[in-house]
Structure formats: C-alpha cells, structure tokens
PDB file of N, CA and C in Angstrom:
ATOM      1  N   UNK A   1     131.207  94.342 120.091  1.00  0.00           N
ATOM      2  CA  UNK A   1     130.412  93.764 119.027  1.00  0.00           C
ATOM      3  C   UNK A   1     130.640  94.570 117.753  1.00  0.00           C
ATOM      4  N   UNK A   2     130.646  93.956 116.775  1.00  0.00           N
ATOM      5  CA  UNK A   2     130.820  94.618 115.509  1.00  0.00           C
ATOM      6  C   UNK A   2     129.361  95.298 114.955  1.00  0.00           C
ATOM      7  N   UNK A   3     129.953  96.572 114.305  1.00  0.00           N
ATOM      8  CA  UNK A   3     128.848  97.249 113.991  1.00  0.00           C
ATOM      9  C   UNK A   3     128.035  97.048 113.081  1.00  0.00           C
ATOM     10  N   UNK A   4     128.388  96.007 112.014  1.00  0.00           N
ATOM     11  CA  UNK A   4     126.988  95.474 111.108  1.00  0.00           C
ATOM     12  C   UNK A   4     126.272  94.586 111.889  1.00  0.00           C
ATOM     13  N   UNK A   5     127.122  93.864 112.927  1.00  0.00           N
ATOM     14  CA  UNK A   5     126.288  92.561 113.280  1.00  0.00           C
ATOM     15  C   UNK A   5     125.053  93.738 114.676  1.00  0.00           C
ATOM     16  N   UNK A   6     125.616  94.418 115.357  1.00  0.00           N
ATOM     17  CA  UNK A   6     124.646  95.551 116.056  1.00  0.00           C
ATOM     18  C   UNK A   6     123.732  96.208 115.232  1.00  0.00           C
ATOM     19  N   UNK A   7     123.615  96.546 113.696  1.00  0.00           N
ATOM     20  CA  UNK A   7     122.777  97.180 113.177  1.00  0.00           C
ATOM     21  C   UNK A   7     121.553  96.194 113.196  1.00  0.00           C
ATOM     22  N   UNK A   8     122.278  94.939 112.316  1.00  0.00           N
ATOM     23  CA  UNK A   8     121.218  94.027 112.929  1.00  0.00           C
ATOM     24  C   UNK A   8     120.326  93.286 113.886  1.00  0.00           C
ATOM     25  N   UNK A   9     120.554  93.604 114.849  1.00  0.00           N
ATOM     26  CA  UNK A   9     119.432  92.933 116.488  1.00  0.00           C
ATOM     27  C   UNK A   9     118.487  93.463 115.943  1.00  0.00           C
ATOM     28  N   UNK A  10     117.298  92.359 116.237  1.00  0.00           N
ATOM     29  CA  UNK A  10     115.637  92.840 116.046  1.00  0.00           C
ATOM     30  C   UNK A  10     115.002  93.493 116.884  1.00  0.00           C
ATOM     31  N   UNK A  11     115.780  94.141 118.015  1.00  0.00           N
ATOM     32  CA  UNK A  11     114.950  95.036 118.794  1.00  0.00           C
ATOM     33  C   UNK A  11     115.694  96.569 117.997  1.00  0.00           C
ATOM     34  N   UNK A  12     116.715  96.704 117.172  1.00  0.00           N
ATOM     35  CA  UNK A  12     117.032  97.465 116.763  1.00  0.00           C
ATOM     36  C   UNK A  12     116.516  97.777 115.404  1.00  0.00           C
ATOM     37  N   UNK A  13     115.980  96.864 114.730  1.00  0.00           N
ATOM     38  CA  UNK A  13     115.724  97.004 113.692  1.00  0.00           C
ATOM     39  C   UNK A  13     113.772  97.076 113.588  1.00  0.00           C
ATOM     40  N   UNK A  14     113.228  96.609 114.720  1.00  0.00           N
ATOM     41  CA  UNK A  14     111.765  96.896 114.965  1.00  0.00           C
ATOM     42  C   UNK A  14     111.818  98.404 115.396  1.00  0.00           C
ATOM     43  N   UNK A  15     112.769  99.018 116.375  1.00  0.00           N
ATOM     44  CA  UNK A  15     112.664 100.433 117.049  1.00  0.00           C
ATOM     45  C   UNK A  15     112.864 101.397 115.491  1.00  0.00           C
ATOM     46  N   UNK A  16     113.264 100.451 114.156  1.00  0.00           N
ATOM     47  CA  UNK A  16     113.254 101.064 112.972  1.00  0.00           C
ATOM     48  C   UNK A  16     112.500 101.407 112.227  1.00  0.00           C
ATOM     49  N   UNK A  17     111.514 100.763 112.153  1.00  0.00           N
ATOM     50  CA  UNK A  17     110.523 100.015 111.487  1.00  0.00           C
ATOM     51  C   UNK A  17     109.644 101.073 112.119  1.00  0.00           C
ATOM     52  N   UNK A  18     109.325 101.006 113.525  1.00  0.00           N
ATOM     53  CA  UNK A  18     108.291 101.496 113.837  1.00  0.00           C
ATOM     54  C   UNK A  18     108.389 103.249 114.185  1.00  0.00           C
ATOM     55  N   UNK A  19     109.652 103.473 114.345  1.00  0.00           N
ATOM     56  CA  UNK A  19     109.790 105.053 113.724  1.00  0.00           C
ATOM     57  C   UNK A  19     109.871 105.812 112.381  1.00  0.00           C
ATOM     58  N   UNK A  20     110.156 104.699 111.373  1.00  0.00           N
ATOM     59  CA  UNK A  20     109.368 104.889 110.334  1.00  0.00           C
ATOM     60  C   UNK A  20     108.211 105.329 109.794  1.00  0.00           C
ATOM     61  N   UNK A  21     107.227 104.093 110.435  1.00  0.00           N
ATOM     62  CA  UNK A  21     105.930 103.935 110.390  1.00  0.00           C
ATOM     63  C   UNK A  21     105.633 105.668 110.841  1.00  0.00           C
ATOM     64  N   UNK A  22     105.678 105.902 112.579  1.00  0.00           N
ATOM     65  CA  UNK A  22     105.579 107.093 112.500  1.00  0.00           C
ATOM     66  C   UNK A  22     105.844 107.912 111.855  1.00  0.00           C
ATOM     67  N   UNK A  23     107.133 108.415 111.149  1.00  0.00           N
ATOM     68  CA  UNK A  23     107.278 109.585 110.445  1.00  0.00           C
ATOM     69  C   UNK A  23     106.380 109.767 109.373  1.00  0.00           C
ATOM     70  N   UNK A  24     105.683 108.376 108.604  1.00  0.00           N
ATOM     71  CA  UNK A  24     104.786 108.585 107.492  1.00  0.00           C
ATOM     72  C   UNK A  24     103.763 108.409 107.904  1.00  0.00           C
ATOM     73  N   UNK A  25     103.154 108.322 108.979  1.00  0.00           N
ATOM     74  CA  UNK A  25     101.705 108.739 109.834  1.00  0.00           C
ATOM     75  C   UNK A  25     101.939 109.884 110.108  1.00  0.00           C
ATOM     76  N   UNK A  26     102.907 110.688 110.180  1.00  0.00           N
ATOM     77  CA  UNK A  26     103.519 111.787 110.665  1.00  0.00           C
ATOM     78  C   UNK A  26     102.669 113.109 109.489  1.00  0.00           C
ATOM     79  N   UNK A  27     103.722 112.684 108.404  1.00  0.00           N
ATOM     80  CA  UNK A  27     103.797 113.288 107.286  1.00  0.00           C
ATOM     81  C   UNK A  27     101.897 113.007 106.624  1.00  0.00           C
ATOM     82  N   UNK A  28     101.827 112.580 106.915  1.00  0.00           N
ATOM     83  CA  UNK A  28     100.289 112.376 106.634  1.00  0.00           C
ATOM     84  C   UNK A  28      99.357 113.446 107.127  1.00  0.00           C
ATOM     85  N   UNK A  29      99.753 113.233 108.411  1.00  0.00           N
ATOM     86  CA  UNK A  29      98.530 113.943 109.371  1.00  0.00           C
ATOM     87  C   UNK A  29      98.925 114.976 109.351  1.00  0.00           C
ATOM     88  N   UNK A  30     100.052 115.592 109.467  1.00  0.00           N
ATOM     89  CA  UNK A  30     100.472 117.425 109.142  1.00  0.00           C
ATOM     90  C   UNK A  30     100.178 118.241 108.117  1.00  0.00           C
ATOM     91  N   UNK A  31     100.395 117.102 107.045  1.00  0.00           N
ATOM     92  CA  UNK A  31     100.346 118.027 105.976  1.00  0.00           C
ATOM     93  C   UNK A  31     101.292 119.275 105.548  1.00  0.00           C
ATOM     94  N   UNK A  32     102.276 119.085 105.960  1.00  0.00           N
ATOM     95  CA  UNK A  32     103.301 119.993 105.883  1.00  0.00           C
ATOM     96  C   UNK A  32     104.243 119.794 104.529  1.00  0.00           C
ATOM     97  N   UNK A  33     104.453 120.860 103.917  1.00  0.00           N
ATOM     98  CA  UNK A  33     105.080 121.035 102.162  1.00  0.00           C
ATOM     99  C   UNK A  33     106.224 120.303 102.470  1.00  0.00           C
ATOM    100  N   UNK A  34     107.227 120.734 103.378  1.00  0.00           N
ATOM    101  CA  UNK A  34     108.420 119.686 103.130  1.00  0.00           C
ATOM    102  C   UNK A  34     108.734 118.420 103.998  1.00  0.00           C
ATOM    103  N   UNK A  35     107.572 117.766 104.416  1.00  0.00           N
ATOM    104  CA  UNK A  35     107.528 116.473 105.060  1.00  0.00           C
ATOM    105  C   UNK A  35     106.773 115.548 104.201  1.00  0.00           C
ATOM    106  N   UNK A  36     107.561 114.649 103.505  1.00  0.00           N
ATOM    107  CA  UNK A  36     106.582 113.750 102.894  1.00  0.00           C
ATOM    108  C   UNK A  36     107.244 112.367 103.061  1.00  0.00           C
ATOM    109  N   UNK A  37     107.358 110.830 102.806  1.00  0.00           N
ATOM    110  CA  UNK A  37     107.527 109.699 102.702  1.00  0.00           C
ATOM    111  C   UNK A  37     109.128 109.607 102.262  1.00  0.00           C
ATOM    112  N   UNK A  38     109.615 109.932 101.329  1.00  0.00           N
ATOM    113  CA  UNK A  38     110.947 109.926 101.159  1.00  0.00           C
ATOM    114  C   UNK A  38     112.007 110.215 102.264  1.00  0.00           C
ATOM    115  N   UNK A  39     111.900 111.637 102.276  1.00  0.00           N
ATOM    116  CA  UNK A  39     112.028 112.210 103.415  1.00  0.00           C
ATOM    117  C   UNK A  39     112.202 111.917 104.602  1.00  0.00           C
ATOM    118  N   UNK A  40     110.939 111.195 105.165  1.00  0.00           N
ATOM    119  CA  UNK A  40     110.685 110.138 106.201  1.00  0.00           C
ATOM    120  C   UNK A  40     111.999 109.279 106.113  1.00  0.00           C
ATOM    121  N   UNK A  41     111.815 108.671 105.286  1.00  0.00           N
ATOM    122  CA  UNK A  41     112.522 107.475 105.572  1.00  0.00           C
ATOM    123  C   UNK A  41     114.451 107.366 105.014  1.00  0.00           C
ATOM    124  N   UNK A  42     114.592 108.703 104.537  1.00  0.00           N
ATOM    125  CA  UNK A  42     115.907 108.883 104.433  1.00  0.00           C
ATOM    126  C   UNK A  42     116.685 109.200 105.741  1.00  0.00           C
ATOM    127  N   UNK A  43     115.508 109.879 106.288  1.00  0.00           N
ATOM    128  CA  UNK A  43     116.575 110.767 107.829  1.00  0.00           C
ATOM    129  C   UNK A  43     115.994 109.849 108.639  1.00  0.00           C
ATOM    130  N   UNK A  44     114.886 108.687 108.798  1.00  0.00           N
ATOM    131  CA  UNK A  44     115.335 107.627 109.772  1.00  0.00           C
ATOM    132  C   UNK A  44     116.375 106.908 109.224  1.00  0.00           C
ATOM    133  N   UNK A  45     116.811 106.474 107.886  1.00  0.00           N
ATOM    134  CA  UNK A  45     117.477 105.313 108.099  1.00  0.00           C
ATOM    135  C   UNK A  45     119.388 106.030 108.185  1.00  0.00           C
ATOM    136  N   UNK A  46     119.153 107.158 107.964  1.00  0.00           N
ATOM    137  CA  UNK A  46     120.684 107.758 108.103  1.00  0.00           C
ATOM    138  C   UNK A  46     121.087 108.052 109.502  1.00  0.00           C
ATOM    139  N   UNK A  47     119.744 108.383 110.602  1.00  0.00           N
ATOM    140  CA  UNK A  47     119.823 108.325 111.724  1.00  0.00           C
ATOM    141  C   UNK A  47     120.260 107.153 112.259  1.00  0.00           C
ATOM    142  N   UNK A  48     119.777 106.191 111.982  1.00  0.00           N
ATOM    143  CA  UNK A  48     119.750 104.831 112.224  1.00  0.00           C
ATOM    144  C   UNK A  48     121.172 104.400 112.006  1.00  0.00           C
ATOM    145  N   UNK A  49     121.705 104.685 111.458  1.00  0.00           N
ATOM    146  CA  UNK A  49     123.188 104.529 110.931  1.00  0.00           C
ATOM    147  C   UNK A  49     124.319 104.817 111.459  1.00  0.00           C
ATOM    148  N   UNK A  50     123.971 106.280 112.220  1.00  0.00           N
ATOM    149  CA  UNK A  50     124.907 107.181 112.881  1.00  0.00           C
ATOM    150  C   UNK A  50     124.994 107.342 114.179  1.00  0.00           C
ATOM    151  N   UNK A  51     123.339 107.159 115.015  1.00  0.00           N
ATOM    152  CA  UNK A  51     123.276 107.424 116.267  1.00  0.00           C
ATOM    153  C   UNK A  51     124.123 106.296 117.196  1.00  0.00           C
ATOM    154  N   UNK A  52     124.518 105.502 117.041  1.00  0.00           N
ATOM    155  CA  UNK A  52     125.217 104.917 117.825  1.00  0.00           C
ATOM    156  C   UNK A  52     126.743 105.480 117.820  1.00  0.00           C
ATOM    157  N   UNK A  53     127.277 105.520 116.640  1.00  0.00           N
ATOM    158  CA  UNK A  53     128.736 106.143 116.338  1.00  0.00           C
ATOM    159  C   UNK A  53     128.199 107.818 116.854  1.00  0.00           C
ATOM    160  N   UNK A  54     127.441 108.035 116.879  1.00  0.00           N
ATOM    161  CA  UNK A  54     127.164 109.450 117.815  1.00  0.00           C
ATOM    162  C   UNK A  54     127.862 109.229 119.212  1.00  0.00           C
ATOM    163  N   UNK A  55     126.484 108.545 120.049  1.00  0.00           N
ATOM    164  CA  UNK A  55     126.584 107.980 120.956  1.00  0.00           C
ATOM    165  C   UNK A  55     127.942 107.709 121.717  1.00  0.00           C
ATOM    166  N   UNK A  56     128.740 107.016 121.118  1.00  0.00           N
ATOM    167  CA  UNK A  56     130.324 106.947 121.808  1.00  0.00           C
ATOM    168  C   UNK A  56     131.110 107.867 121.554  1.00  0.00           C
ATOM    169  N   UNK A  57     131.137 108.419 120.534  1.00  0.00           N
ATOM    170  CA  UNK A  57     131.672 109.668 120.409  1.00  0.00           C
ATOM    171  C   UNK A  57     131.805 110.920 121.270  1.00  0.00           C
ATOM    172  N   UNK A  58     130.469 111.240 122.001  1.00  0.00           N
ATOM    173  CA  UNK A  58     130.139 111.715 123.173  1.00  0.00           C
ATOM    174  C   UNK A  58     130.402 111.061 124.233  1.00  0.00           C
ATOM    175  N   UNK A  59     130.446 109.920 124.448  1.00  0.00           N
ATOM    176  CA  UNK A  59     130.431 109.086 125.685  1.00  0.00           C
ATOM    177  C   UNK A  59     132.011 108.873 126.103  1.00  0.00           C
ATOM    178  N   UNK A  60     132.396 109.071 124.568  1.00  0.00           N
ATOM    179  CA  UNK A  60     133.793 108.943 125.371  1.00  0.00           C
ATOM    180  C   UNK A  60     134.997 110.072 124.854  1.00  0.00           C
ATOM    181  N   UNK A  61     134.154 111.048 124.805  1.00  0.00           N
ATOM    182  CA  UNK A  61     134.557 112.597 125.146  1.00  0.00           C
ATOM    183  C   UNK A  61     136.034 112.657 123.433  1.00  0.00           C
ATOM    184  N   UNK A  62     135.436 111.545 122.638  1.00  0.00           N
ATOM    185  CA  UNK A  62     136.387 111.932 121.294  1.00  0.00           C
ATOM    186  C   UNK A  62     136.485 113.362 120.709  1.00  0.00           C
ATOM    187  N   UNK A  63     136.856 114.192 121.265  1.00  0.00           N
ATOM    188  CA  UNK A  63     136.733 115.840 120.857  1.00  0.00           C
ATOM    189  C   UNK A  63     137.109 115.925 119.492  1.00  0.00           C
ATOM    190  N   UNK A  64     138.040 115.131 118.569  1.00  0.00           N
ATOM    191  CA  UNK A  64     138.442 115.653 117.765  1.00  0.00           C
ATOM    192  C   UNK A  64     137.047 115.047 116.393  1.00  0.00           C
ATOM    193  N   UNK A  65     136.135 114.181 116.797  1.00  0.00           N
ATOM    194  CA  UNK A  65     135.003 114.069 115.784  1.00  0.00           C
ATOM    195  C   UNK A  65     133.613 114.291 116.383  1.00  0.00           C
ATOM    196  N   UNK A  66     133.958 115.450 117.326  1.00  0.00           N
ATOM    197  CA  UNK A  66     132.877 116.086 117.465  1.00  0.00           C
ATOM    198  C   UNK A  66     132.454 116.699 116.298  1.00  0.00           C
ATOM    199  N   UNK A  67     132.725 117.480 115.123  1.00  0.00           N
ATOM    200  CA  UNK A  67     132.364 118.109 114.275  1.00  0.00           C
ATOM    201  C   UNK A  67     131.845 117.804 113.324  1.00  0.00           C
ATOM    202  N   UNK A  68     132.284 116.561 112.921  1.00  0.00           N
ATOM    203  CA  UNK A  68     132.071 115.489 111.951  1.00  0.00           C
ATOM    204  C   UNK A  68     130.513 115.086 113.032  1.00  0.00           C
ATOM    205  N   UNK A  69     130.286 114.662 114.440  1.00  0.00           N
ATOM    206  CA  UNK A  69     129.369 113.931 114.900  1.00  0.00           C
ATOM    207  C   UNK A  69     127.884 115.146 114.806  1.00  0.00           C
ATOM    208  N   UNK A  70     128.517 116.240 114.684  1.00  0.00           N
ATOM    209  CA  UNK A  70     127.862 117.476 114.909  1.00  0.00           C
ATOM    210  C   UNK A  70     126.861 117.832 113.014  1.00  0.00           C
ATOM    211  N   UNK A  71     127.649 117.584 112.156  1.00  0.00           N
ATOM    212  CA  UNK A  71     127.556 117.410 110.922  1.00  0.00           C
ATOM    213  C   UNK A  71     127.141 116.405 110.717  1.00  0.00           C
TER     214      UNK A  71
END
C-alpha cells in the first residue's frame, strides 16, 4: 500500500487525534515549563509520519538507515 494512502485510514488518523488530545491534557495537568500545546502536537504529528518507516526499517533489519531511523 502506498504511504499517503496508509497515512490516511481512519483508524490511523483517530489513534492521531486522540494522542494528541492526550498530550494537551497532558501538558495541562503537569504543568511542566517545556511541555506546552505546540510542542504537543509537533512531536505527535512528526511521530506520526515516521513511525511506520521506523517500523520496517527494523523489521527488516535495513542496517544501513538505522541512523537516520535512530535520528
């Protein structure tokens, strides 16, 4: 399957949504100086982006973008 049309499934894009949601219920309730809403939602949606190209990368033992997957 191609990887824009996989970014899009709605069970992928609700498991988005709603780890979102958490990180800024997150950032709320801690109160912590460098956790706030931006934040939140930059490193879910860059996560969101990458963890699959993670994912095979490891899975299928690509050693040479481990570093890049590591970074």
């Amino acid at each position: 399957m191609e990887q824009s049309a996989e970014l899009k499934r709605p069970r992928k894009l609700a498991a988005l949504a709603i780890g979102i949601a958490m990180l800024i219920v997150g950032s709320f309730h801690y109160q912590a100086s460098d956790w706030d809403v931006p934040i939140s939602i930059i490193t879910a949606f860059f996560s969101y982006l990458t963890a699959s190209w993670s994912l095979h990368v490891m899975v299928e033992h690509r050693w040479k973008q481990w570093p890049m997957m590591i970074f």
